[in-house]
PDB file of N, CA and C in Angstrom:
ATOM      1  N   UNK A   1       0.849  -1.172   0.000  1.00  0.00           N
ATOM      2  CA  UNK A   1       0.000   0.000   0.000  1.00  0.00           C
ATOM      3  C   UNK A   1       0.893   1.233   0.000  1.00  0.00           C
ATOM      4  N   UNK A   2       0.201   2.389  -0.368  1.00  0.00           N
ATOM      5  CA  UNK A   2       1.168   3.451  -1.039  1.00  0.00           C
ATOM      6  C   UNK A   2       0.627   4.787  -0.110  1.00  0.00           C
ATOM      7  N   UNK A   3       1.200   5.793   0.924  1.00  0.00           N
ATOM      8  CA  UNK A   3       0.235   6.671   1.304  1.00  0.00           C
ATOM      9  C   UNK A   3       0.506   7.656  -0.141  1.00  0.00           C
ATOM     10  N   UNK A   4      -0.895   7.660  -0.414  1.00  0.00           N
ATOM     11  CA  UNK A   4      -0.523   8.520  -1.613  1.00  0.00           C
ATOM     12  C   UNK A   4      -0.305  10.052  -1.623  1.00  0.00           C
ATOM     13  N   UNK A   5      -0.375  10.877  -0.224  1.00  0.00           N
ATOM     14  CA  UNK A   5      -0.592  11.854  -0.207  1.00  0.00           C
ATOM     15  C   UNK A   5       1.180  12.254   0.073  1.00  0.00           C
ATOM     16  N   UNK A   6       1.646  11.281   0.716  1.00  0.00           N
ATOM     17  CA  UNK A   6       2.898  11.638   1.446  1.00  0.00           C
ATOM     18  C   UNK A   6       3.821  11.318  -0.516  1.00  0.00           C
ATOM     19  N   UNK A   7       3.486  10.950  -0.907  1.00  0.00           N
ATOM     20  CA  UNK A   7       3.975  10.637  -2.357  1.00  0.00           C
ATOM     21  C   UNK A   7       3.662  12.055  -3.269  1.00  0.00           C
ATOM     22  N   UNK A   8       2.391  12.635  -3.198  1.00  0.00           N
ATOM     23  CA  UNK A   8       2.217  13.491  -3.696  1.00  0.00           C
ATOM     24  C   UNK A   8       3.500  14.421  -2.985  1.00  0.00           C
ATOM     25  N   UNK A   9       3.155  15.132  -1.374  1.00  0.00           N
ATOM     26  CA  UNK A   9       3.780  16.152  -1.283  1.00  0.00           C
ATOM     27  C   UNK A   9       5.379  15.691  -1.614  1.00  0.00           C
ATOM     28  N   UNK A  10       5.908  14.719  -1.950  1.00  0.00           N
ATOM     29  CA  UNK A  10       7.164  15.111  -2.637  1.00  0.00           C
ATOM     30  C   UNK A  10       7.303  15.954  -3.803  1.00  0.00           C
ATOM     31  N   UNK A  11       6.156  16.496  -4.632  1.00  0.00           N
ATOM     32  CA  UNK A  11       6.694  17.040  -5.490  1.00  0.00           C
ATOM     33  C   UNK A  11       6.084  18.904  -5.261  1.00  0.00           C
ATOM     34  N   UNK A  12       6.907  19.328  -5.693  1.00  0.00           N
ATOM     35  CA  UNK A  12       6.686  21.140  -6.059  1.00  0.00           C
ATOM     36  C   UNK A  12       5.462  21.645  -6.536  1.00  0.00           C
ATOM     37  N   UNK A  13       4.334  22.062  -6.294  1.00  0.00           N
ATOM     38  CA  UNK A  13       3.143  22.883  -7.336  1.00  0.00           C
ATOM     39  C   UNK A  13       3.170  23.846  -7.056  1.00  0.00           C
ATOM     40  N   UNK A  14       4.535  24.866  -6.741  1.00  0.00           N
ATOM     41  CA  UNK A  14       4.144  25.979  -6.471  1.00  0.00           C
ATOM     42  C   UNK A  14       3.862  27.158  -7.551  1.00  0.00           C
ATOM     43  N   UNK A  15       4.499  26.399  -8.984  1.00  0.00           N
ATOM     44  CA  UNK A  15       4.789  27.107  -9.840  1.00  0.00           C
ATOM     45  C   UNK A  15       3.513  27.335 -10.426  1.00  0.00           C
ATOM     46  N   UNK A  16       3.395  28.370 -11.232  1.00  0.00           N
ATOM     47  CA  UNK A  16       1.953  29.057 -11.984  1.00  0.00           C
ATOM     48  C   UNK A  16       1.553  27.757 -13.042  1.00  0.00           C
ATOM     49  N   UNK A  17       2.078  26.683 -13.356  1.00  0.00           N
ATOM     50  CA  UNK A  17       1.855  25.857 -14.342  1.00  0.00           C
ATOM     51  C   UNK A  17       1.203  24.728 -13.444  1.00  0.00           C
ATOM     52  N   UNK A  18       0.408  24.590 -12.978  1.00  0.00           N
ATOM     53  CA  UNK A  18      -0.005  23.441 -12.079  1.00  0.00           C
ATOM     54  C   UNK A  18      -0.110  22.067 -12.919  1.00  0.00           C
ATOM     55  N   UNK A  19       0.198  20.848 -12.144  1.00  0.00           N
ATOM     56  CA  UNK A  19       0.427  19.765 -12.586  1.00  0.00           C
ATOM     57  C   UNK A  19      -1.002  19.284 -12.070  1.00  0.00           C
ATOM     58  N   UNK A  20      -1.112  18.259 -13.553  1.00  0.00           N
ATOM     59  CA  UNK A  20      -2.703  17.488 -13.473  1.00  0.00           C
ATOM     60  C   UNK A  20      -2.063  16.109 -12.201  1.00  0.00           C
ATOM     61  N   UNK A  21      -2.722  15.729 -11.393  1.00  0.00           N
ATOM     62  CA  UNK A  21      -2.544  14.952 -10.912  1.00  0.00           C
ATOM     63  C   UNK A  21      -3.577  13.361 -11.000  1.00  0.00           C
ATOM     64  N   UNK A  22      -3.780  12.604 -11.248  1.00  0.00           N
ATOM     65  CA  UNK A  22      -4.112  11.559 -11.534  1.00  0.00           C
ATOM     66  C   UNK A  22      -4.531  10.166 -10.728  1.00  0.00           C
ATOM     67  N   UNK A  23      -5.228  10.135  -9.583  1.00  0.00           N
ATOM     68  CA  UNK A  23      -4.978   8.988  -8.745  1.00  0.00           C
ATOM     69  C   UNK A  23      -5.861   8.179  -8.804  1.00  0.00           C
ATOM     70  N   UNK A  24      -6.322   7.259  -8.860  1.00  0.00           N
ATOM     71  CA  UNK A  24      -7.197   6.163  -8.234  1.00  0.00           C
ATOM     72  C   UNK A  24      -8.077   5.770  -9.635  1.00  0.00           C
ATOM     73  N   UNK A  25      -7.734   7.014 -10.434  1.00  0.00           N
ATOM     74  CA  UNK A  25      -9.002   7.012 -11.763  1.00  0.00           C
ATOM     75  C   UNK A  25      -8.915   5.694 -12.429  1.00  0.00           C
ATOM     76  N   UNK A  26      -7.724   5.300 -12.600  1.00  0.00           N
ATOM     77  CA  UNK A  26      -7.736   4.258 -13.873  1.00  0.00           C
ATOM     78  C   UNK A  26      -7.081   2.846 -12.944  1.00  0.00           C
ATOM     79  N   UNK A  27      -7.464   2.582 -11.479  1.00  0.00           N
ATOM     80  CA  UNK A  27      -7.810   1.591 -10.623  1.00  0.00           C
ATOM     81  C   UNK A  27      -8.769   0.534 -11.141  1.00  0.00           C
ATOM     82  N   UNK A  28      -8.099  -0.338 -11.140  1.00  0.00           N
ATOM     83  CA  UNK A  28      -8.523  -2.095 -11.666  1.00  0.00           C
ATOM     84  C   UNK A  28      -8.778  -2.903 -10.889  1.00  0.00           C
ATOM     85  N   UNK A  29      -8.910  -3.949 -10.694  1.00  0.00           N
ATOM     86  CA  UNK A  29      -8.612  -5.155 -10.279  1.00  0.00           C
ATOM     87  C   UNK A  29      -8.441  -6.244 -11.395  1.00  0.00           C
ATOM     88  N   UNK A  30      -7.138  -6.649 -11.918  1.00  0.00           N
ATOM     89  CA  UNK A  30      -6.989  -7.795 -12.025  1.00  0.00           C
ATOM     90  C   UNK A  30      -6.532  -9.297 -11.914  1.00  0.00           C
ATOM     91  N   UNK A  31      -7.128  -9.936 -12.393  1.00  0.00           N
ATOM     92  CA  UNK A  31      -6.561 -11.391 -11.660  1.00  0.00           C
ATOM     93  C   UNK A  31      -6.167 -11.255 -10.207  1.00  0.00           C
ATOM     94  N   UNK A  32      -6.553 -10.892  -9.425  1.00  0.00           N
ATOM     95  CA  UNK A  32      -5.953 -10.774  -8.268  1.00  0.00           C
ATOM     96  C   UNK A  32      -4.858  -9.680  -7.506  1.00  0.00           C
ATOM     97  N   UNK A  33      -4.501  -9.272  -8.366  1.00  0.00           N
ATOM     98  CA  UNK A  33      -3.624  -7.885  -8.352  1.00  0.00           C
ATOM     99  C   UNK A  33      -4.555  -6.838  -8.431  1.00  0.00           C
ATOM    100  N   UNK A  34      -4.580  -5.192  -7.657  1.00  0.00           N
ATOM    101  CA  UNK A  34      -4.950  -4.003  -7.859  1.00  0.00           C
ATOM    102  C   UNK A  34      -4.057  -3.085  -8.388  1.00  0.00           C
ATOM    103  N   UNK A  35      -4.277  -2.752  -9.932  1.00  0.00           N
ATOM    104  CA  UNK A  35      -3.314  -1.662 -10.487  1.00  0.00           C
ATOM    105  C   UNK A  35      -3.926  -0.187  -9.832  1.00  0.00           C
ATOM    106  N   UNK A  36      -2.920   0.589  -9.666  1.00  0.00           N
ATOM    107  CA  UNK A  36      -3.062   2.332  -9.543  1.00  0.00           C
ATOM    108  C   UNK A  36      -2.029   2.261 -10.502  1.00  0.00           C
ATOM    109  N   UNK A  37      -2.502   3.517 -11.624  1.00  0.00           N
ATOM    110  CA  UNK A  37      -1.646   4.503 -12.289  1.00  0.00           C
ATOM    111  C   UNK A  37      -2.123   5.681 -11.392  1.00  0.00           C
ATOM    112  N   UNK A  38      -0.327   6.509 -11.636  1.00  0.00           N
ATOM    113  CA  UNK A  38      -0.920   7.606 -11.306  1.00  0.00           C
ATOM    114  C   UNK A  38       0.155   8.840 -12.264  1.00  0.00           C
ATOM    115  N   UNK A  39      -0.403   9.362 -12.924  1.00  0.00           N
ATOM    116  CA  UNK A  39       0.624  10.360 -13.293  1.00  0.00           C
ATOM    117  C   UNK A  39       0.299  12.016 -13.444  1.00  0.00           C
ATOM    118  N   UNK A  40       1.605  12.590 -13.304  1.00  0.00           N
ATOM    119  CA  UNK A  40       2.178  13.840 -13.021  1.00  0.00           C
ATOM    120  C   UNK A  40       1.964  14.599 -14.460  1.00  0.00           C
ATOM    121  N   UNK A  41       2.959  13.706 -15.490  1.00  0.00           N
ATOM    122  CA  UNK A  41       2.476  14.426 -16.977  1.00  0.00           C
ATOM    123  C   UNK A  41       2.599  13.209 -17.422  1.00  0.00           C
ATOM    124  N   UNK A  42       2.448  13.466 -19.017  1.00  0.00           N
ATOM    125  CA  UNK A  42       2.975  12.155 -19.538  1.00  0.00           C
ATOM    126  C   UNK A  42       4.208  11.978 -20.181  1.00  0.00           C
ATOM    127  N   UNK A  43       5.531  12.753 -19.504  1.00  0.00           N
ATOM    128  CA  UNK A  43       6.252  12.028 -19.352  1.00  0.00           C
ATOM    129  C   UNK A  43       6.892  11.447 -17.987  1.00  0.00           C
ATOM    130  N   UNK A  44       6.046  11.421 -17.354  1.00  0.00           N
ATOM    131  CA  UNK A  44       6.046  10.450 -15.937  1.00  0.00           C
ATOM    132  C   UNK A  44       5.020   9.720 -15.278  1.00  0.00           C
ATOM    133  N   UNK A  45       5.331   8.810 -16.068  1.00  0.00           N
ATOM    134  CA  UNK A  45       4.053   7.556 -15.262  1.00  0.00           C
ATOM    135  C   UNK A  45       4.672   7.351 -14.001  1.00  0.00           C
ATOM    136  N   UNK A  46       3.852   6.392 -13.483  1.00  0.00           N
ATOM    137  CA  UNK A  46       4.172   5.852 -12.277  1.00  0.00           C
ATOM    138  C   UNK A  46       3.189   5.116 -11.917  1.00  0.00           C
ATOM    139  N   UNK A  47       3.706   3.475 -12.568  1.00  0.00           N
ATOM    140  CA  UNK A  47       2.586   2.424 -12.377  1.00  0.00           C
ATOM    141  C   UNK A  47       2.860   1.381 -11.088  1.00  0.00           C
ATOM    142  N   UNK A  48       2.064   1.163 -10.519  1.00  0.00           N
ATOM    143  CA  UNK A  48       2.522   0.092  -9.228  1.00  0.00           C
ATOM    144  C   UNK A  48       1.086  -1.099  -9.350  1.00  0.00           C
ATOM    145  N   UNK A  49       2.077  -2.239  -9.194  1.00  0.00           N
ATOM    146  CA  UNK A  49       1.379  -3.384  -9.280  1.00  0.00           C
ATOM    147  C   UNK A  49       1.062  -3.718  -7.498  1.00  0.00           C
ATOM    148  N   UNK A  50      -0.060  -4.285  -7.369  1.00  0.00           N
ATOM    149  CA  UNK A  50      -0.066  -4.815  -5.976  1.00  0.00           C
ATOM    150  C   UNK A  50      -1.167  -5.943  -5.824  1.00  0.00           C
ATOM    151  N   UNK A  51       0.024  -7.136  -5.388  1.00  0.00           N
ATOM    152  CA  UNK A  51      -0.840  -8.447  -5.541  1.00  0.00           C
ATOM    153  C   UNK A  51      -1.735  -8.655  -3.809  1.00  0.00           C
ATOM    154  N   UNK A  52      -3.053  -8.916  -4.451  1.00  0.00           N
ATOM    155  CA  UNK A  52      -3.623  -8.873  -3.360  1.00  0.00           C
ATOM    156  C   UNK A  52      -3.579  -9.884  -2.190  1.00  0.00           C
ATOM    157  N   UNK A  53      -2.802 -10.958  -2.742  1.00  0.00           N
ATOM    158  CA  UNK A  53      -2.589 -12.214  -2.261  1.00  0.00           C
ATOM    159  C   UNK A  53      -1.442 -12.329  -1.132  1.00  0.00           C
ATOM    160  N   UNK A  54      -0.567 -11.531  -1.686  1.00  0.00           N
ATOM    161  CA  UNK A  54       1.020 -11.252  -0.984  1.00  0.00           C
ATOM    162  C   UNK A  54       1.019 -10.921   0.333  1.00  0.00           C
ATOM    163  N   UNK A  55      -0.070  -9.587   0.972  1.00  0.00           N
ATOM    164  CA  UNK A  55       0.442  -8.434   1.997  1.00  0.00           C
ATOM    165  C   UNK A  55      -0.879  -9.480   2.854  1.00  0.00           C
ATOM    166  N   UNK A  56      -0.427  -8.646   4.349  1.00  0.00           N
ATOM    167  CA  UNK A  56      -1.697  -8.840   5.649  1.00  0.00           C
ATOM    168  C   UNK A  56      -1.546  -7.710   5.859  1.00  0.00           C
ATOM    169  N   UNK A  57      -2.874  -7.132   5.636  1.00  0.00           N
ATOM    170  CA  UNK A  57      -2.831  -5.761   6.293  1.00  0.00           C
ATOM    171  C   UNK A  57      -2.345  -5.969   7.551  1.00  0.00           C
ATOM    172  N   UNK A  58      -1.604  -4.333   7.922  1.00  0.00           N
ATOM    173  CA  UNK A  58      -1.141  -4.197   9.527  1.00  0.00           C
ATOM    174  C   UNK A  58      -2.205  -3.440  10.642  1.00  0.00           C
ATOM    175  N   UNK A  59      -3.016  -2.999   9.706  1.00  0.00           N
ATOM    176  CA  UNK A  59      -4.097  -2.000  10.407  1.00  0.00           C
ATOM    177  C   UNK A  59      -5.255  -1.981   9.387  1.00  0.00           C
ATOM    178  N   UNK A  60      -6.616  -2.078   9.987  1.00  0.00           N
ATOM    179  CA  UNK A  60      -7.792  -2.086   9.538  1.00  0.00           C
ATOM    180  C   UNK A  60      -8.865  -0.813   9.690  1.00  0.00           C
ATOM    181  N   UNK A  61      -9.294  -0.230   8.789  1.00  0.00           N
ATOM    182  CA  UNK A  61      -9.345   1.149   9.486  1.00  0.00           C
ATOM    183  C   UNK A  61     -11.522   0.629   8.671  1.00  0.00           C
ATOM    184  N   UNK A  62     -11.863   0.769  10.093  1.00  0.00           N
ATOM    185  CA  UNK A  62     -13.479   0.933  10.041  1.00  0.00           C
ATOM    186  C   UNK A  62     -14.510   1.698  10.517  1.00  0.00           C
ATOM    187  N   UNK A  63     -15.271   2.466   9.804  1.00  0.00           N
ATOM    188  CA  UNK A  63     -16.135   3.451  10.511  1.00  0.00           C
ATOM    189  C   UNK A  63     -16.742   2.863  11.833  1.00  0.00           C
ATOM    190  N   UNK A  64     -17.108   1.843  12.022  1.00  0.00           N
ATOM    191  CA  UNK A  64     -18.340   1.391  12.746  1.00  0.00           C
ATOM    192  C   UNK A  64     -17.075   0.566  13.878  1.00  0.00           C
ATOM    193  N   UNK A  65     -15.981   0.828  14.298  1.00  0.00           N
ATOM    194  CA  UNK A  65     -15.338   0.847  15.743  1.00  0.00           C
ATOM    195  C   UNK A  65     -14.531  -0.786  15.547  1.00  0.00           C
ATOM    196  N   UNK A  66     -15.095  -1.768  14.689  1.00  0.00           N
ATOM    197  CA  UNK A  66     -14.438  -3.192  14.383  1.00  0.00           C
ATOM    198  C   UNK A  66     -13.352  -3.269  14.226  1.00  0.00           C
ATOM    199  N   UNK A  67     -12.640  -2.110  13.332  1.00  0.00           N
ATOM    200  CA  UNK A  67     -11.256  -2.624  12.645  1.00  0.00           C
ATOM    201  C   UNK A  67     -10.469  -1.310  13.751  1.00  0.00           C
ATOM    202  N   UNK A  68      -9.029  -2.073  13.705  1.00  0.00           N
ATOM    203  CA  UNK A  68      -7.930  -1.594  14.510  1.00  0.00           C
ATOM    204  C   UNK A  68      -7.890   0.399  14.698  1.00  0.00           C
ATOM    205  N   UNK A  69      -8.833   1.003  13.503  1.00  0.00           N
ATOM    206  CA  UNK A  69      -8.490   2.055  14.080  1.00  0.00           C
ATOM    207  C   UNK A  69      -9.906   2.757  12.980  1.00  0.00           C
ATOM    208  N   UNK A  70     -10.321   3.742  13.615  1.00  0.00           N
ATOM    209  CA  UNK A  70     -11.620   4.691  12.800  1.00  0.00           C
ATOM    210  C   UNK A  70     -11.620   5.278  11.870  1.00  0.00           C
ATOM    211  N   UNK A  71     -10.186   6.368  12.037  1.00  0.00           N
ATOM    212  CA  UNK A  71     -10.126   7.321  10.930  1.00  0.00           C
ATOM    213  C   UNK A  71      -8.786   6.325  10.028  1.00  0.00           C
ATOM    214  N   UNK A  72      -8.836   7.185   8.992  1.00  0.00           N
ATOM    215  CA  UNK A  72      -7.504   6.832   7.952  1.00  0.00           C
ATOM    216  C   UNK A  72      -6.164   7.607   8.532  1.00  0.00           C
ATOM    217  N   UNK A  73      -6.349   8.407   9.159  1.00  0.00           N
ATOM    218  CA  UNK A  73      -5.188   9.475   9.645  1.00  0.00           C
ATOM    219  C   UNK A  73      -4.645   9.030  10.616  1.00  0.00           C
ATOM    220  N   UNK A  74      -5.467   8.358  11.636  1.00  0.00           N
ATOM    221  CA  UNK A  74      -5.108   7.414  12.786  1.00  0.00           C
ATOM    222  C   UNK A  74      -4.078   6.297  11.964  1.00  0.00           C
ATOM    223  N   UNK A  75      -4.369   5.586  11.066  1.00  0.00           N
ATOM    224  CA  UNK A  75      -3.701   4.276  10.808  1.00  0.00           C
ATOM    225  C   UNK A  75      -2.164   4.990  10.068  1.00  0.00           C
ATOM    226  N   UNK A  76      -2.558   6.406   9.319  1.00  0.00           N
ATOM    227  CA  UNK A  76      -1.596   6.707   8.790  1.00  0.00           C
ATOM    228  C   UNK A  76      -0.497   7.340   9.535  1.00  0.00           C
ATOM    229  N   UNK A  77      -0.797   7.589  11.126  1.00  0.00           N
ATOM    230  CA  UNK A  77       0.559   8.670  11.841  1.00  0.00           C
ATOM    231  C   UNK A  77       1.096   7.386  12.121  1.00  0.00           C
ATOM    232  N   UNK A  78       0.377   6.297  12.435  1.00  0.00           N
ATOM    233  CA  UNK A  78       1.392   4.844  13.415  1.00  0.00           C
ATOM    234  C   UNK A  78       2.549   4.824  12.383  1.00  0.00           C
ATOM    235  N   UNK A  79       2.486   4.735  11.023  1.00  0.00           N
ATOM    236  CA  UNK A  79       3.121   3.751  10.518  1.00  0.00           C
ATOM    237  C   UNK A  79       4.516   4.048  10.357  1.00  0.00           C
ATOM    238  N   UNK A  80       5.711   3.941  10.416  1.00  0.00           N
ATOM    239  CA  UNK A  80       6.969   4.261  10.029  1.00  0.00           C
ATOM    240  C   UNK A  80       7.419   5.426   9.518  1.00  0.00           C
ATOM    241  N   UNK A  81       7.657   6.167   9.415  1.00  0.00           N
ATOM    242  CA  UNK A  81       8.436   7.509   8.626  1.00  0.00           C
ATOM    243  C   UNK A  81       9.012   7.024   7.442  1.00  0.00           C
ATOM    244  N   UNK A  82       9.437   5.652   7.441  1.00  0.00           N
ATOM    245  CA  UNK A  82      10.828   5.068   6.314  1.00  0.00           C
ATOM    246  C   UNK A  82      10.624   3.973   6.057  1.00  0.00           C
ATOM    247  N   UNK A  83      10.318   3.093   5.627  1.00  0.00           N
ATOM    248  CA  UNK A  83       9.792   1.963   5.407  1.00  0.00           C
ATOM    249  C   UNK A  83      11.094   1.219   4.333  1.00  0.00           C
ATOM    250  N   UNK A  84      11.909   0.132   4.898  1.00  0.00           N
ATOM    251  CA  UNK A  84      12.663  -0.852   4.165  1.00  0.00           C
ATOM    252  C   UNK A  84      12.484  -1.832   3.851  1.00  0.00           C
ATOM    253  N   UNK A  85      12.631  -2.770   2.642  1.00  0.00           N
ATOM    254  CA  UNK A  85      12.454  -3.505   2.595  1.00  0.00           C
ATOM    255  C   UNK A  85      13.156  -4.702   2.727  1.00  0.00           C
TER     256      UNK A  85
END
């Protein structure tokens, strides 16, 4: 899983030319894998494959109090700053 926001603010929009940003739109499911494209322009894709089979989630985030935490912001301060693999 990708925080996509902490991905976004790596890049600059301060400039008068604002960049189209692209997320979740062209989200699939196949065979078992979930594609995200996401791109900046087109000359920068940035495709990530993610097999759904592979990961256990570490945190479950549910309105209704079940899963490990409520909000998305909650699951997102726990997690690492840096993540290695």
């Amino acid at each position: 899983m990708t925080n996509q926001q902490t991905w976004i603010d790596k890049f600059s929009f301060n400039s008068v030319d604002k960049k189209t940003i692209i997320i979740g739109n062209k989200s699939q499911v196949d065979g078992g894998s979930i594609y995200y494209s996401a791109t900046i322009t087109d000359e920068f894709p940035l495709d990530v494959v993610v097999s759904t089979n592979e990961f256990t989630p570490n945190v479950v985030v549910l309105a209704d109090g079940s899963g490990t935490y409520k909000a998305i912001m909650d699951a997102v301060n726990t997690a690492p700053s840096r993540v290695t693999s």
